[in-house]
PDB file of N, CA and C in Angstrom:
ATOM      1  N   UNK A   1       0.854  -1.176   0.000  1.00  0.00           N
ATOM      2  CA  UNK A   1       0.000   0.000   0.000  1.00  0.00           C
ATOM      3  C   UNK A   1       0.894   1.232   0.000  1.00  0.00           C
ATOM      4  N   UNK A   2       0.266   1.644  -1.044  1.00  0.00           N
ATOM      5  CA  UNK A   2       1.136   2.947  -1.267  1.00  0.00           C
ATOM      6  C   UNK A   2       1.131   4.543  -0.259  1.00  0.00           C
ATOM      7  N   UNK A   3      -0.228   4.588  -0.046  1.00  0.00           N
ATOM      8  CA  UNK A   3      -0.744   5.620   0.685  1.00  0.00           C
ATOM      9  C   UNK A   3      -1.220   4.946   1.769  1.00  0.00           C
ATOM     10  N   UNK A   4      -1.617   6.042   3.130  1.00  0.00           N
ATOM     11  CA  UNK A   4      -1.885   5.803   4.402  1.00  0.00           C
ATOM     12  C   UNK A   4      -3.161   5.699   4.261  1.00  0.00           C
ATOM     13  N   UNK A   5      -3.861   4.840   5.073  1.00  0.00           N
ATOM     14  CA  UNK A   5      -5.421   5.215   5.022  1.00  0.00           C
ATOM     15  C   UNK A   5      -5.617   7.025   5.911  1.00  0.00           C
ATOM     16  N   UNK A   6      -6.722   7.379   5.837  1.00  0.00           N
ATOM     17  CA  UNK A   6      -6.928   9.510   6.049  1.00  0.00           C
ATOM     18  C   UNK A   6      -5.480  10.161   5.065  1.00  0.00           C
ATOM     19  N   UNK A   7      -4.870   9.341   4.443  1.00  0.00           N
ATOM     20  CA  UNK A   7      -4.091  10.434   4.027  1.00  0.00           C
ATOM     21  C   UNK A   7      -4.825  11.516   2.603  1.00  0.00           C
ATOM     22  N   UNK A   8      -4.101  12.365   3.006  1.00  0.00           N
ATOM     23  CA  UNK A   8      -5.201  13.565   1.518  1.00  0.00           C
ATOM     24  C   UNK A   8      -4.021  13.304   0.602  1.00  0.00           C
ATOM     25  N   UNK A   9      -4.810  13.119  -0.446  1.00  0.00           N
ATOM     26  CA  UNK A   9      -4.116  12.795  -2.045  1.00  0.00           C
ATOM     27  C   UNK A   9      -5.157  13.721  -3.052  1.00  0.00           C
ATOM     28  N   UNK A  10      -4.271  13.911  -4.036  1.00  0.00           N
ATOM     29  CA  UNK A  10      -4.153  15.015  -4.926  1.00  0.00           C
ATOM     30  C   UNK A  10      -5.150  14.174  -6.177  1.00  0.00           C
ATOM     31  N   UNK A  11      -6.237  14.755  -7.332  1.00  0.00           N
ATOM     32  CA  UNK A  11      -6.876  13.863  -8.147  1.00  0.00           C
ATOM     33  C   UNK A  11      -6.128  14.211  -9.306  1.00  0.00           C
ATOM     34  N   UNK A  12      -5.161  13.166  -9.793  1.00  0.00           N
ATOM     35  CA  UNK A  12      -4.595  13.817 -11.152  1.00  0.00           C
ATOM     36  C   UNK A  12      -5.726  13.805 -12.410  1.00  0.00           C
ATOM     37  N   UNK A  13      -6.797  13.487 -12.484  1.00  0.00           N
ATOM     38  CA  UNK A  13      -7.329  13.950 -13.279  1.00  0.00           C
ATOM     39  C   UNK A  13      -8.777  14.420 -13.377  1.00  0.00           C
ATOM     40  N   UNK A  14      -9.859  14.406 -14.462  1.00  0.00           N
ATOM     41  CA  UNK A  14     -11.195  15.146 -13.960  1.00  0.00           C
ATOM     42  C   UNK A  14     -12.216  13.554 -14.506  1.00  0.00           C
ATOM     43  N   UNK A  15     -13.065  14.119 -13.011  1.00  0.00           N
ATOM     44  CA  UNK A  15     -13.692  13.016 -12.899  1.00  0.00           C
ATOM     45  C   UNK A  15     -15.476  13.597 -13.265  1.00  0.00           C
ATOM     46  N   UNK A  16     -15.955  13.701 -14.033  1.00  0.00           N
ATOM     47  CA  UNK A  16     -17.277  14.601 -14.507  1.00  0.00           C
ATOM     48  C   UNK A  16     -18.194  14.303 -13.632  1.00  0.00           C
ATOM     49  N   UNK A  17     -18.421  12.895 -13.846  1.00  0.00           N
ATOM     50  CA  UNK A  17     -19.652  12.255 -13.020  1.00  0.00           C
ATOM     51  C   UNK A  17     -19.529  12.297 -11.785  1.00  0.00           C
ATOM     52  N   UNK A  18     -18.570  12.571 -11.481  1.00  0.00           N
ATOM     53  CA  UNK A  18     -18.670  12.797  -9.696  1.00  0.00           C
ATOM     54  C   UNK A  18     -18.331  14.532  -9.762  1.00  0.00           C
ATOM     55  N   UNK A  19     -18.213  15.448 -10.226  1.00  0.00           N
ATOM     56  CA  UNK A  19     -17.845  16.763 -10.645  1.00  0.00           C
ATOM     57  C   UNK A  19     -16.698  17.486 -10.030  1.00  0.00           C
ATOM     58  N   UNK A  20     -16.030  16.240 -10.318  1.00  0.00           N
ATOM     59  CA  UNK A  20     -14.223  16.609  -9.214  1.00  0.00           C
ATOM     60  C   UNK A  20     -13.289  16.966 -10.938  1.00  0.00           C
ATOM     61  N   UNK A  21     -12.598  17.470 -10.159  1.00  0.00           N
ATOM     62  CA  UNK A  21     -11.003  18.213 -11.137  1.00  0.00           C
ATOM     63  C   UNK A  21      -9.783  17.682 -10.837  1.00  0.00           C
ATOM     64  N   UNK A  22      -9.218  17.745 -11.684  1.00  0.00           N
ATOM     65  CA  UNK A  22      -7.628  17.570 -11.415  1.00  0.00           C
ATOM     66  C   UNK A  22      -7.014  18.636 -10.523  1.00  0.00           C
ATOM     67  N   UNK A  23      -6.616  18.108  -9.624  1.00  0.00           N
ATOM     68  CA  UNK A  23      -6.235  19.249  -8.478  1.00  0.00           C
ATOM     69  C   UNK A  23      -6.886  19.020  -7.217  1.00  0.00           C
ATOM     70  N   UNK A  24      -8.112  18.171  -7.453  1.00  0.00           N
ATOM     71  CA  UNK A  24      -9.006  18.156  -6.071  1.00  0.00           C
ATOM     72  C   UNK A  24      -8.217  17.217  -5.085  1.00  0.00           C
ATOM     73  N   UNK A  25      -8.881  17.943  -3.633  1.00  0.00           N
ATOM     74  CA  UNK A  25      -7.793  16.999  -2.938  1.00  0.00           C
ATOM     75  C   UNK A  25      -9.079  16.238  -1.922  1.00  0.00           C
ATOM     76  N   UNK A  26      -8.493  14.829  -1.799  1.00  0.00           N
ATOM     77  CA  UNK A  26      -9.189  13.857  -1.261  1.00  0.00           C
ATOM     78  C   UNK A  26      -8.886  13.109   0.038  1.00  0.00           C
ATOM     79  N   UNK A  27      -9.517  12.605   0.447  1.00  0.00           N
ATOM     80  CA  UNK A  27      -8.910  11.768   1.551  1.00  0.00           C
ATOM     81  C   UNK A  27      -8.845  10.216   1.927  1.00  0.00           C
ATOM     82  N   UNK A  28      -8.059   9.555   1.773  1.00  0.00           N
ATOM     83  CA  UNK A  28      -8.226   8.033   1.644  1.00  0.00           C
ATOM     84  C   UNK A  28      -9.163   7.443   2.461  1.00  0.00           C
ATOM     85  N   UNK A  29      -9.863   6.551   2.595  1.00  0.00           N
ATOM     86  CA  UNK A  29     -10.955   6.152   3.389  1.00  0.00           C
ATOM     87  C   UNK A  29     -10.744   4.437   3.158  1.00  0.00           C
ATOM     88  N   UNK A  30     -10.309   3.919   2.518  1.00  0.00           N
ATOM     89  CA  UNK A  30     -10.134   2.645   2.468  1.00  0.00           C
ATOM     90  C   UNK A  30      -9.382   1.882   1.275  1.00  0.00           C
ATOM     91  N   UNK A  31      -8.755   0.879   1.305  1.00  0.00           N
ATOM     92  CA  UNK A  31      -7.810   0.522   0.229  1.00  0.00           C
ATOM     93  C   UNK A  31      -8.046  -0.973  -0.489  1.00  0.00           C
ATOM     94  N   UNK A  32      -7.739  -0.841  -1.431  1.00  0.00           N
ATOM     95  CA  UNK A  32      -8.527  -2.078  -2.555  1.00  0.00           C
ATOM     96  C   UNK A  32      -7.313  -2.563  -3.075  1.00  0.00           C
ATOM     97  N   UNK A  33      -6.937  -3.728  -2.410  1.00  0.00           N
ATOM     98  CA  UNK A  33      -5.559  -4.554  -3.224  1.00  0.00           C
ATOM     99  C   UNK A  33      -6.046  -5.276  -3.685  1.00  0.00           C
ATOM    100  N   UNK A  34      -5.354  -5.302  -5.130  1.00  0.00           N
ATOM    101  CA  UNK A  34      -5.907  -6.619  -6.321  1.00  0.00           C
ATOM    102  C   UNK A  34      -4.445  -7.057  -6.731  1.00  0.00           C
ATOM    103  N   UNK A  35      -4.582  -8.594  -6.425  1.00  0.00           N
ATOM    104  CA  UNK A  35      -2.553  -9.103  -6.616  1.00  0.00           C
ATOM    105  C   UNK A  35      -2.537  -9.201  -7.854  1.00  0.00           C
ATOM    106  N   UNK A  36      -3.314  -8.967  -9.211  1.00  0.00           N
ATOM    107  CA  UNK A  36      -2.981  -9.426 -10.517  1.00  0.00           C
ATOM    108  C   UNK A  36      -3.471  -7.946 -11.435  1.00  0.00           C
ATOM    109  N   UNK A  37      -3.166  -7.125 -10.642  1.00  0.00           N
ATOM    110  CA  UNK A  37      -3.685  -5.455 -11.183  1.00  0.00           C
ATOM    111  C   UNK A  37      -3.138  -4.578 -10.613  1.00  0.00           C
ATOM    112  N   UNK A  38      -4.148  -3.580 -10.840  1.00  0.00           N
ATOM    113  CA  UNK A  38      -3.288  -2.128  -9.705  1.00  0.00           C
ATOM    114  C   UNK A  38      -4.280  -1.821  -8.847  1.00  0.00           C
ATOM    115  N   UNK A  39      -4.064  -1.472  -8.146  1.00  0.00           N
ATOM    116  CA  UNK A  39      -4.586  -1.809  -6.491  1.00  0.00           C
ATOM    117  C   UNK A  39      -5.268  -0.236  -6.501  1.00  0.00           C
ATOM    118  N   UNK A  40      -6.798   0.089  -5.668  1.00  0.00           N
ATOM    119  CA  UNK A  40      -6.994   1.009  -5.720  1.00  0.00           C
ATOM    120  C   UNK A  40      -7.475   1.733  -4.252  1.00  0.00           C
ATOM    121  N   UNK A  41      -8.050   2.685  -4.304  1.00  0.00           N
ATOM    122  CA  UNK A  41      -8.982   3.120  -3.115  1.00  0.00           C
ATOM    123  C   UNK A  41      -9.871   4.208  -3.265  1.00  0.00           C
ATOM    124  N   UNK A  42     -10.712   4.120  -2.046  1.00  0.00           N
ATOM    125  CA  UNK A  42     -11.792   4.530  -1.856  1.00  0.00           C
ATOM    126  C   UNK A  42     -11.373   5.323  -1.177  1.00  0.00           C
ATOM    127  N   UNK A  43     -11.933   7.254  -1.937  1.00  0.00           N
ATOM    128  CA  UNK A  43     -11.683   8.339  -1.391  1.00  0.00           C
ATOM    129  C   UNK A  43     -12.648   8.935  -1.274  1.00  0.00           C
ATOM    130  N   UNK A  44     -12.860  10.291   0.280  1.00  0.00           N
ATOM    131  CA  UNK A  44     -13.447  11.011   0.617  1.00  0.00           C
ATOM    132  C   UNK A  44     -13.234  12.287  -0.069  1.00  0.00           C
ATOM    133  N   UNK A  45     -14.748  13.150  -0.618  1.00  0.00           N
ATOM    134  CA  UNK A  45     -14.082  13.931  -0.937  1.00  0.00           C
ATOM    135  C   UNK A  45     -14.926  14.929  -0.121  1.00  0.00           C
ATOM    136  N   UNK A  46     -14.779  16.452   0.453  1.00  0.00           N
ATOM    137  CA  UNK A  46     -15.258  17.075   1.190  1.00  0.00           C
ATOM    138  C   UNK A  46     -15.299  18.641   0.832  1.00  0.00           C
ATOM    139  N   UNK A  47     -16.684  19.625   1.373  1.00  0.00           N
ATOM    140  CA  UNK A  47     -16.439  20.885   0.540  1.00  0.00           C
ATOM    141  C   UNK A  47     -15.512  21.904   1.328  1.00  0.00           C
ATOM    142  N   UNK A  48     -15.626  22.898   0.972  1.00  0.00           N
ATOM    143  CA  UNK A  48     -14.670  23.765   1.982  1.00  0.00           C
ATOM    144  C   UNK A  48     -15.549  23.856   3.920  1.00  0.00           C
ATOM    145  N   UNK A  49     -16.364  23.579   3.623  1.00  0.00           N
ATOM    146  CA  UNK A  49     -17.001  23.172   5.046  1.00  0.00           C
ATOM    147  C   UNK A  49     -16.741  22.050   6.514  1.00  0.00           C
ATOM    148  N   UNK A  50     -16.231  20.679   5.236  1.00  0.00           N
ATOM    149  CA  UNK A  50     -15.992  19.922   5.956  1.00  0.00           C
ATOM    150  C   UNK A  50     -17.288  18.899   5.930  1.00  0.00           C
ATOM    151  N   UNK A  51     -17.877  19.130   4.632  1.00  0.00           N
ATOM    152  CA  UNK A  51     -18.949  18.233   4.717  1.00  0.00           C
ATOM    153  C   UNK A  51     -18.728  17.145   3.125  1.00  0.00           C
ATOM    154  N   UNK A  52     -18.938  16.070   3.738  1.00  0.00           N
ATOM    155  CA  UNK A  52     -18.872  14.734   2.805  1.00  0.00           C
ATOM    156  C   UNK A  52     -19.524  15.553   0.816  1.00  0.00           C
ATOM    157  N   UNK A  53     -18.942  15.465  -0.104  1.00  0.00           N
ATOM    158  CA  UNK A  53     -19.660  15.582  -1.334  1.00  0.00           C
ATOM    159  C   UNK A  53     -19.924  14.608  -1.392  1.00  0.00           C
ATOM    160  N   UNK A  54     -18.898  13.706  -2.017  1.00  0.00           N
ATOM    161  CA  UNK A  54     -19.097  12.448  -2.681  1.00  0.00           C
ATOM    162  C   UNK A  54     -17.601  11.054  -1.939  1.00  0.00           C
ATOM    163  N   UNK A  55     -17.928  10.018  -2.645  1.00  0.00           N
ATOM    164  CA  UNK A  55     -16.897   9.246  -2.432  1.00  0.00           C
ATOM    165  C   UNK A  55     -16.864   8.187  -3.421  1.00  0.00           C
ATOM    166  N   UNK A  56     -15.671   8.289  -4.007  1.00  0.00           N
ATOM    167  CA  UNK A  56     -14.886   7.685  -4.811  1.00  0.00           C
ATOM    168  C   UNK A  56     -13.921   6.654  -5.140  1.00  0.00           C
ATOM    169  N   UNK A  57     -13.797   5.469  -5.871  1.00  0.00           N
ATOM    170  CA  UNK A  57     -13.521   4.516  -6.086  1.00  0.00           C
ATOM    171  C   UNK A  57     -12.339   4.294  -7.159  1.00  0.00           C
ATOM    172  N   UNK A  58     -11.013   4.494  -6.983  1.00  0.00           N
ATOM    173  CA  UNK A  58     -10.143   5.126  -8.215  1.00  0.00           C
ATOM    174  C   UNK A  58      -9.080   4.393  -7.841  1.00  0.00           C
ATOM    175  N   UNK A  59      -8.061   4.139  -9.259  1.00  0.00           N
ATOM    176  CA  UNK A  59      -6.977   3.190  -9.559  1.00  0.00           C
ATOM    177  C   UNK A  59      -5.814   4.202  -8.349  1.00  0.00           C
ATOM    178  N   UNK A  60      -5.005   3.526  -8.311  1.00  0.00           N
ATOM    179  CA  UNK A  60      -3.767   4.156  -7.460  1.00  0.00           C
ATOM    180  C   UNK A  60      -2.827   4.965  -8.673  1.00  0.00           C
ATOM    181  N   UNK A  61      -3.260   5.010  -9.364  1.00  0.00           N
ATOM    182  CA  UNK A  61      -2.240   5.653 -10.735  1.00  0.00           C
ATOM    183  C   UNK A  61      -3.199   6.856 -10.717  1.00  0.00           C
ATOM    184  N   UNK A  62      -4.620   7.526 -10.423  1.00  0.00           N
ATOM    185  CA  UNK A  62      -5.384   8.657 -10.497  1.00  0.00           C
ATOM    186  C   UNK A  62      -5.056   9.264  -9.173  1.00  0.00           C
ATOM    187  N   UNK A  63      -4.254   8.914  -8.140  1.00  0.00           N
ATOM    188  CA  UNK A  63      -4.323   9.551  -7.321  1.00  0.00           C
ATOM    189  C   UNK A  63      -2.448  10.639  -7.490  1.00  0.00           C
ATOM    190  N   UNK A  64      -2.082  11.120  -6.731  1.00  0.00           N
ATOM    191  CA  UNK A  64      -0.835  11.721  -6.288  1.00  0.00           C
ATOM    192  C   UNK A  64      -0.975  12.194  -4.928  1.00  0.00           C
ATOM    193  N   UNK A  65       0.564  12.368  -4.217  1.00  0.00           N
ATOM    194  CA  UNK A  65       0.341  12.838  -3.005  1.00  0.00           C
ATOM    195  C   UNK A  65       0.421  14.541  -2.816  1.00  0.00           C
ATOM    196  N   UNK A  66       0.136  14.998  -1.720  1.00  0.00           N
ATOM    197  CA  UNK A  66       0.159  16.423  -1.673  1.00  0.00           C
ATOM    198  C   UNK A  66       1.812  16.580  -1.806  1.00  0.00           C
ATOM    199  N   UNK A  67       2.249  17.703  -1.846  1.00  0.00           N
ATOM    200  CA  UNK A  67       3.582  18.245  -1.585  1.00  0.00           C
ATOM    201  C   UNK A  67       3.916  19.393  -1.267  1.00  0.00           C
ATOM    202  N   UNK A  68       5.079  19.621  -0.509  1.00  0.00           N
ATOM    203  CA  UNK A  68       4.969  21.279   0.081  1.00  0.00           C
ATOM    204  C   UNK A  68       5.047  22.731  -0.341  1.00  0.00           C
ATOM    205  N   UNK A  69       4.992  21.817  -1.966  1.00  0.00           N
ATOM    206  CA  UNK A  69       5.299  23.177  -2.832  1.00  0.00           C
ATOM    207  C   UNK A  69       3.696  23.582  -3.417  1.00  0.00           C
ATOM    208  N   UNK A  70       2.800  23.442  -2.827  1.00  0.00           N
ATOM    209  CA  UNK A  70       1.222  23.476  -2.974  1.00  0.00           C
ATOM    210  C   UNK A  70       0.431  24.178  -2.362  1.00  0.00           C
ATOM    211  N   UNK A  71      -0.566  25.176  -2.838  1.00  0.00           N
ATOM    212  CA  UNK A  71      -1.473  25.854  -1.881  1.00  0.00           C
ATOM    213  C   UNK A  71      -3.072  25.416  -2.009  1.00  0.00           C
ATOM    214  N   UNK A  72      -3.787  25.322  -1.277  1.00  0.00           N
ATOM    215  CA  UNK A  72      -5.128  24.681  -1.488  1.00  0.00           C
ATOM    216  C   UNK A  72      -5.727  25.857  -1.902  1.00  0.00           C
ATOM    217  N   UNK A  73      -6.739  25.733  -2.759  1.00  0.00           N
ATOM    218  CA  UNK A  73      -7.523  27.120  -3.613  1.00  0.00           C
ATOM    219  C   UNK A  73      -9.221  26.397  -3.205  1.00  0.00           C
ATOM    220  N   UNK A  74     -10.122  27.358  -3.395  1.00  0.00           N
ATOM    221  CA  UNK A  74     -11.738  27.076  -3.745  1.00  0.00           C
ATOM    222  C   UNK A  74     -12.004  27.438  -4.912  1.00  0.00           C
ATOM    223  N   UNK A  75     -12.554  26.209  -4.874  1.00  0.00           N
ATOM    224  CA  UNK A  75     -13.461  26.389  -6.328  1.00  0.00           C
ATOM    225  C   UNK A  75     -14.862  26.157  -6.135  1.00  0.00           C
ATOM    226  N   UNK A  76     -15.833  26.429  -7.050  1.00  0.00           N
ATOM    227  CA  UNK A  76     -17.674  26.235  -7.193  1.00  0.00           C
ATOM    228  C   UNK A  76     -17.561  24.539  -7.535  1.00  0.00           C
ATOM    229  N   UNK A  77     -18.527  23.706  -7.007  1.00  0.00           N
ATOM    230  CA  UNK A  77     -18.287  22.338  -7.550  1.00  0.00           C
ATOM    231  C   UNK A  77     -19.233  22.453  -8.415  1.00  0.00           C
ATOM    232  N   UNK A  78     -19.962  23.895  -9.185  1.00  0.00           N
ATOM    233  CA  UNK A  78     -21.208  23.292 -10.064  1.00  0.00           C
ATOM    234  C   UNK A  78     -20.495  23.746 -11.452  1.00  0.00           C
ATOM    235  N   UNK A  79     -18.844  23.909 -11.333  1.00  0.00           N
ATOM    236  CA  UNK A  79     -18.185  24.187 -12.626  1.00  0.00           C
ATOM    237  C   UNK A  79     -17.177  23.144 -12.760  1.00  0.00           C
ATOM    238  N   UNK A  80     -17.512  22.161 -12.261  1.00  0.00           N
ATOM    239  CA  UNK A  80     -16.619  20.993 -12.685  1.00  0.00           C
ATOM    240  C   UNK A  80     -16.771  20.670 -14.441  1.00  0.00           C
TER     241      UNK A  80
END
């Protein structure tokens, strides 16, 4: 396992149907190892409030980790 479970990871790309962006940041909530694939997890995603949007089910190759060269921004989620 690559990531911690609660750790916040970065969405490298845009996800429509759930109305997330590349850039959104998530929080691990549970982890999906598959020994003959790529292993994934189940992420929280939350608004600037602190309240649940959605939660998400994504390969370990869609995620990235935060890094310190990063600032968190707001965005509208109805312009995904």
């Amino acid at each position: 396992m690559k990531y911690q479970l609660f750790e916040e990871v970065v969405l490298r790309k845009d996800f429509h149907e759930k109305r997330l962006k590349k850039g959104d940041v998530a929080t691990i909530v549970d982890y999906h190892p598959v020994p003959s694939g790529e292993s994934g997890y189940s992420l929280e995603v939350f608004n600037a409030l602190g309240e649940t949007v959605t939660i998400i089910v994504l390969p370990e190759s869609a995620i990235e980790p935060l890094t310190g060269d990063e600032i968190f921004t707001v965005r509208s989620l109805a312009v995904a």
